[in-house]
C-alpha atoms as a PDB file:
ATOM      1  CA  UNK A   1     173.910 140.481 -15.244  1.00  0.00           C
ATOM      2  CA  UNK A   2     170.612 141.696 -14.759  1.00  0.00           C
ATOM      3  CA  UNK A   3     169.560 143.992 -11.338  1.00  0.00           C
ATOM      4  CA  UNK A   4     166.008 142.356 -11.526  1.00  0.00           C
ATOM      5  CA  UNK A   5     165.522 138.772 -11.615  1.00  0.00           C
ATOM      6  CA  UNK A   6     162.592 136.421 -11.375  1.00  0.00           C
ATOM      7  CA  UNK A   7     160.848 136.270  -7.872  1.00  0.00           C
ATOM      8  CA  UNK A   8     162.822 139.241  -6.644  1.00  0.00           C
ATOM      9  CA  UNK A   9     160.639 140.517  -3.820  1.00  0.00           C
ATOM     10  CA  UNK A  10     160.057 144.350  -5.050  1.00  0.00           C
ATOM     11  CA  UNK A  11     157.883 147.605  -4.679  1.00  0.00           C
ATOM     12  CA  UNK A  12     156.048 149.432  -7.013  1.00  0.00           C
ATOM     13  CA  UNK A  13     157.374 153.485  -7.197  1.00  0.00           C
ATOM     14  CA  UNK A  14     154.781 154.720  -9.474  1.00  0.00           C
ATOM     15  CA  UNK A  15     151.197 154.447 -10.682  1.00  0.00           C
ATOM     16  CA  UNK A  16     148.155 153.314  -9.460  1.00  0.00           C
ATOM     17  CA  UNK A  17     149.236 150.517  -7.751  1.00  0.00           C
ATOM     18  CA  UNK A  18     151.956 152.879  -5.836  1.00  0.00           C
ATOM     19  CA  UNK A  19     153.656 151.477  -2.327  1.00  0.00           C
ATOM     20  CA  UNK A  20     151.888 147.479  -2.713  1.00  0.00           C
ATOM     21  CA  UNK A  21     155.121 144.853  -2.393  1.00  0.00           C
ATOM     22  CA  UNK A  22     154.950 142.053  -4.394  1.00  0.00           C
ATOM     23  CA  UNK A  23     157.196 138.891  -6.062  1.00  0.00           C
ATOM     24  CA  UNK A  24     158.045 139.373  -9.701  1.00  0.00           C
ATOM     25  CA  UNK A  25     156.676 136.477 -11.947  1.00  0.00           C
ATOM     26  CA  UNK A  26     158.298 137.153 -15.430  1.00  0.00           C
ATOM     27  CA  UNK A  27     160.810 139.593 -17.469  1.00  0.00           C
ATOM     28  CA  UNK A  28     160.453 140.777 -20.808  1.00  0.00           C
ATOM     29  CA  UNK A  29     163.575 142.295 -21.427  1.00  0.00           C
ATOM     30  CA  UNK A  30     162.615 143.552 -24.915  1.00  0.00           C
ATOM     31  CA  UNK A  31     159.821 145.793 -23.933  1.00  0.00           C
ATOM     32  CA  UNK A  32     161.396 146.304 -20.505  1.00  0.00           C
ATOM     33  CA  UNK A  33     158.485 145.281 -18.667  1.00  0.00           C
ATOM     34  CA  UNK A  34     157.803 142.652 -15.806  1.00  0.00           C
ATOM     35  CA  UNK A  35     154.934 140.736 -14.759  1.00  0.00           C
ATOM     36  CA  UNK A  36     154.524 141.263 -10.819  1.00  0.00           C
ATOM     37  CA  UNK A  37     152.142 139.008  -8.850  1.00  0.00           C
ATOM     38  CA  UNK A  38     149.069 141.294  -8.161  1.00  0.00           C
ATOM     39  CA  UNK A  39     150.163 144.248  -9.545  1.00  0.00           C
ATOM     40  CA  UNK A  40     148.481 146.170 -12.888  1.00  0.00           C
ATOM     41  CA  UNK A  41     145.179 144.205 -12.454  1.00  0.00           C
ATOM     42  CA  UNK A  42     142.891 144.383 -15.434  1.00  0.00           C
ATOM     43  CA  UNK A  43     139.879 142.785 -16.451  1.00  0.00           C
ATOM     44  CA  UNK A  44     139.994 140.737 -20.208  1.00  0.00           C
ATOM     45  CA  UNK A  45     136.629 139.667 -21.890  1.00  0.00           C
ATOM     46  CA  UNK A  46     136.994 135.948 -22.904  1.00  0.00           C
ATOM     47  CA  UNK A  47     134.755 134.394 -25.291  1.00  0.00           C
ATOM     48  CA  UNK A  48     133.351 130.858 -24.475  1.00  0.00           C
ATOM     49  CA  UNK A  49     135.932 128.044 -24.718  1.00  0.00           C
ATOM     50  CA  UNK A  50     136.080 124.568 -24.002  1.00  0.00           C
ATOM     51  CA  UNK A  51     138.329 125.836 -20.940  1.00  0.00           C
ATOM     52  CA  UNK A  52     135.414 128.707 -19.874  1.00  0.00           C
ATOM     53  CA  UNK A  53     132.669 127.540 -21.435  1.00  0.00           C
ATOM     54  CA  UNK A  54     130.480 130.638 -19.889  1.00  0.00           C
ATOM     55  CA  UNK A  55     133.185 133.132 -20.979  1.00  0.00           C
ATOM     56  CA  UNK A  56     132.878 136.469 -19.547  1.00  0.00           C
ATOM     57  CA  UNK A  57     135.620 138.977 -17.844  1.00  0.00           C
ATOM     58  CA  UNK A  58     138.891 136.985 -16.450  1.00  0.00           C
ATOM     59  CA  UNK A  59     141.220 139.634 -14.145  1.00  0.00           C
ATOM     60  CA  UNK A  60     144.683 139.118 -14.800  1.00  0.00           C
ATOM     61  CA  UNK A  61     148.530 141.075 -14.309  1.00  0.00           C
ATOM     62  CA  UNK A  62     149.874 143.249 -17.177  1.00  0.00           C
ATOM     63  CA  UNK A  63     153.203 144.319 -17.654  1.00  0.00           C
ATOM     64  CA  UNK A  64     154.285 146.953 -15.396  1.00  0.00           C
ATOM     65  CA  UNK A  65     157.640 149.175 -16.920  1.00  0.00           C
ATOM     66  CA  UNK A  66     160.735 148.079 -15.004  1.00  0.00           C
ATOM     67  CA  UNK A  67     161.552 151.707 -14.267  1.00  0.00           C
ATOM     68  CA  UNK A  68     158.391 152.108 -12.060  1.00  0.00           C
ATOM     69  CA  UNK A  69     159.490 149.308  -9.632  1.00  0.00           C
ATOM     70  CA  UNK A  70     162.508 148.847  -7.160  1.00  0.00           C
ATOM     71  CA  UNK A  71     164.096 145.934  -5.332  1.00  0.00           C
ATOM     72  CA  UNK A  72     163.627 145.694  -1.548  1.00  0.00           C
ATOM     73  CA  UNK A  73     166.285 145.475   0.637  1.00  0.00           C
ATOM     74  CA  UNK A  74     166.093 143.296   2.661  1.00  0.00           C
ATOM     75  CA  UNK A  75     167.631 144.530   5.653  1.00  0.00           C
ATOM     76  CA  UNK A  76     165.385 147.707   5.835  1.00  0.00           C
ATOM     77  CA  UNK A  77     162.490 146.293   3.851  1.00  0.00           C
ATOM     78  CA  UNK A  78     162.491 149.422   1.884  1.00  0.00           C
ATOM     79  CA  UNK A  79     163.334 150.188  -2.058  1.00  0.00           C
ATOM     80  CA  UNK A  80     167.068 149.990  -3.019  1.00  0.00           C
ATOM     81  CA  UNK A  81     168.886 150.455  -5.843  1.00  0.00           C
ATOM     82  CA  UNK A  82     171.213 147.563  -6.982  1.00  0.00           C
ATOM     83  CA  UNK A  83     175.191 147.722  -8.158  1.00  0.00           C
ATOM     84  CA  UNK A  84     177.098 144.819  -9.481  1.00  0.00           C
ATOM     85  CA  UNK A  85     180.409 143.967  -7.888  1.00  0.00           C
ATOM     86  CA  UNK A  86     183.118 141.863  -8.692  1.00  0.00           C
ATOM     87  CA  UNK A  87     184.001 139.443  -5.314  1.00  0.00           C
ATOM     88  CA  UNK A  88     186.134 136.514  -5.445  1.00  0.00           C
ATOM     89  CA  UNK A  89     185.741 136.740  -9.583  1.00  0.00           C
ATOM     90  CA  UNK A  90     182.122 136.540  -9.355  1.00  0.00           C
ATOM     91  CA  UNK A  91     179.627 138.956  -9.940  1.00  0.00           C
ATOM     92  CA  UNK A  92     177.352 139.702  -7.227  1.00  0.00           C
ATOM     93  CA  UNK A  93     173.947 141.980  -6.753  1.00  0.00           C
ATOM     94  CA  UNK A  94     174.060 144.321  -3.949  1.00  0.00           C
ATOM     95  CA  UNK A  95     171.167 147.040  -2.452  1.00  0.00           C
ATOM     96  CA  UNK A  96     172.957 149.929  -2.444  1.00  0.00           C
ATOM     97  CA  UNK A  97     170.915 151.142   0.875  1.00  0.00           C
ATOM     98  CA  UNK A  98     171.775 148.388   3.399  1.00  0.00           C
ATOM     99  CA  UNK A  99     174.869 147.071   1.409  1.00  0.00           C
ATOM    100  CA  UNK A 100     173.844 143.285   1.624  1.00  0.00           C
ATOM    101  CA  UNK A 101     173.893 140.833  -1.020  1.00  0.00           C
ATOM    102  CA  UNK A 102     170.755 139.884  -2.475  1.00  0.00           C
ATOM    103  CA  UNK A 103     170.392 136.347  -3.672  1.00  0.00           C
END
């Protein structure tokens, strides 16, 4: 089981972007990375397309390392770690800080 899933509500601990709270829009578990809505903004050149047929600079998300974000609790609204435990035979998610279940 993972401790970050998709559209997790979390906060970025480090880098430029430091403190913003965002939803998390897609895991890549291989690099250890994740895609968080309006976080990492950068600015791609695009050549003319049938899509874009001016081209120019689109601004889109990069990957942001998963170590350099944390869930938010959502009792406190601040960032939490997350265990794993085991209730009725089923493995839960838990922020450590407020000890609630997240979803």
């Amino acid at each position: 089981m993972q401790k970050i899933r998709l559209n997790d509500e979390v906060i970025v601990t480090a880098g430029k972007d430091k403190g913003k709270k965002s939803t998390v829009k897609s895991l890549n578990f291989k690099k250890n990375t994740a895609i968080v809505d309006g976080v990492n903004m950068i600015k791609k050149s695009v050549k003319p397309s049938q899509e874009s047929p001016e081209g120019g600079f689109v601004e889109m998300e990069k990957g942001i390392h998963i170590s350099n974000i944390a869930v938010v609790s959502p009792k406190t609204g601040a960032a939490t770690r997350v265990r794993i435990e085991d209730k009725n035979g089923k493995k839960v998610r838990v922020a450590t800080k407020c000890g609630s279940e997240l979803k």
